[in-house]
Protein backbone atom coordinates (compact mmCIF):
# COMPACT_ATOMS: atom_id res chain seq x y z
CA UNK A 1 9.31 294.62 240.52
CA UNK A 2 11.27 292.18 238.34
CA UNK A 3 13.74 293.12 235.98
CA UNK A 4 13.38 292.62 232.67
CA UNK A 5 15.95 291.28 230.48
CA UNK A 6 17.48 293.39 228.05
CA UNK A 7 20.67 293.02 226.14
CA UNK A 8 22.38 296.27 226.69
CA UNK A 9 24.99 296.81 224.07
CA UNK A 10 26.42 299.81 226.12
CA UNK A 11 27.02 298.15 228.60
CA UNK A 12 27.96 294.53 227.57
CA UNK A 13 31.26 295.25 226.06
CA UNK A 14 33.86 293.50 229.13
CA UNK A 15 35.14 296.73 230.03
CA UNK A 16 31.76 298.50 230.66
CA UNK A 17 30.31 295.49 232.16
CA UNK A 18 33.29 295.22 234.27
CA UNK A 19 32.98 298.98 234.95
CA UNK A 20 29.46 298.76 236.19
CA UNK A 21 29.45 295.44 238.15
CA UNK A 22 32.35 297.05 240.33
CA UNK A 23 30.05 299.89 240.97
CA UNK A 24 27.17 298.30 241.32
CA UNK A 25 28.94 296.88 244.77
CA UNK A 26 29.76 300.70 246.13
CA UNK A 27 28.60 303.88 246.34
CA UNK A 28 30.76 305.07 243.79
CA UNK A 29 34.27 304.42 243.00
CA UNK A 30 37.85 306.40 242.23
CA UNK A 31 39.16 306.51 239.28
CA UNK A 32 42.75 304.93 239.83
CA UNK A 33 41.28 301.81 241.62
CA UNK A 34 39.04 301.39 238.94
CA UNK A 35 42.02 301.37 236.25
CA UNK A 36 43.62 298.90 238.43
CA UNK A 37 41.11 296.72 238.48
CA UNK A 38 40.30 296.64 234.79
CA UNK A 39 44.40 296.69 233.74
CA UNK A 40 43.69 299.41 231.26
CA UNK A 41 45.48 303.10 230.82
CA UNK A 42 43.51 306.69 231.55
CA UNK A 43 42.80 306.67 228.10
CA UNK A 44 41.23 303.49 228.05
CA UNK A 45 39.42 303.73 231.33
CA UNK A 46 38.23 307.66 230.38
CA UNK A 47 36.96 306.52 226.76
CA UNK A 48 34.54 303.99 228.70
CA UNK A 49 33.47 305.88 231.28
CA UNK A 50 32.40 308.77 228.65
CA UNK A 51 30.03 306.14 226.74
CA UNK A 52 28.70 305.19 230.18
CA UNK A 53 28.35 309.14 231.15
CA UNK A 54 26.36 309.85 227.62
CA UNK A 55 24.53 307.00 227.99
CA UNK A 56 23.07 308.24 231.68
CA UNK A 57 24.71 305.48 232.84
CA UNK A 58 27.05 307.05 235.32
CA UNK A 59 28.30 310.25 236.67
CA UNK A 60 31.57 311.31 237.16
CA UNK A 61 32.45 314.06 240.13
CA UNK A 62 35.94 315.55 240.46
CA UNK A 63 37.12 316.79 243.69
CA UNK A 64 40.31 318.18 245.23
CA UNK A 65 41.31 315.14 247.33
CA UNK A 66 44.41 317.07 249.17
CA UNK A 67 43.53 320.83 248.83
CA UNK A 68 46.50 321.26 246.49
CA UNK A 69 45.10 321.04 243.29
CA UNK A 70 45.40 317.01 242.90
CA UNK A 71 41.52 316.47 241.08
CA UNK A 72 40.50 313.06 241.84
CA UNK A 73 37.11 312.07 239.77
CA UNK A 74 34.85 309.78 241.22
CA UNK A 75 32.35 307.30 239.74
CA UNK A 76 28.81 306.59 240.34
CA UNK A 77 26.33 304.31 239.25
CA UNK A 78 23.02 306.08 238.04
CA UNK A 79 19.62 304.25 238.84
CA UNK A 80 19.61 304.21 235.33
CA UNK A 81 22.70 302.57 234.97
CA UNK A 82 21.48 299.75 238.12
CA UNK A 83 18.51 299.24 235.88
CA UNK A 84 20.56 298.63 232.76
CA UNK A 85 23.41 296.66 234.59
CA UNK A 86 20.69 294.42 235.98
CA UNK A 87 18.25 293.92 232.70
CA UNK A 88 21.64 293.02 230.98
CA UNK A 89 22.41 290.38 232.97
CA UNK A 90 18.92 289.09 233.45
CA UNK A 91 19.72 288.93 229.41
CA UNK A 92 22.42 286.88 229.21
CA UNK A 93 21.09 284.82 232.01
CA UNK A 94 18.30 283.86 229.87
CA UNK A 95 20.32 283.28 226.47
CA UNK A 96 22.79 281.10 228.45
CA UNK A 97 20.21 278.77 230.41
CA UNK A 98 20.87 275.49 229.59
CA UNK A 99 24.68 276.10 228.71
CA UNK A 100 27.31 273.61 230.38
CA UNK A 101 27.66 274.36 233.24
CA UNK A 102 31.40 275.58 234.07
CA UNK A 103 34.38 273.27 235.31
């Protein structure tokens, strides 16, 4: 089936976007890594991933990583999230067709 483009404003701002394409690559992904990778604080990173979460577009599972109380939360991608992440950039592959082509 193909996908159809949508623009997505959930997920288009560059954080979100960022946030899903990195998942998108993975079964799901650990919090801290993912901060590192975007640059941004727990605050920043935990903001996004809530508007992703009510939006269905991920799911967040926290786990003891050491069995001594450290919680670690871990990220997935939804389907519905896949489907968003990819009608998204099916968008802005259509509204940028054409553009110069980058140097």
């Amino acid at each position: 089936m193909k996908t159809r483009p949508v623009f997505d404003p959930v997920v288009h701002p560059a954080n979100r976007l960022h946030i899903c394409a990195l998942l998108a690559t993975t079964d799901e992904g650990e919090f801290g890594p993912l901060r590192e990778e975007l640059g941004v604080s727990d605050s920043v990173l935990s903001k996004q991933l809530r508007i992703l979460e009510e939006a269905g577009y991920v799911s967040l599972r926290k786990a003891s990583a050491d069995g001594k109380g450290r919680v670690r939360t871990w990220v997935t991608l939804t389907k519905s999230g896949r489907r968003a992440l990819a009608g998204h950039l099916a968008a802005l592959h259509r509204m940028t067709r054409g553009a110069l082509p980058v140097t």
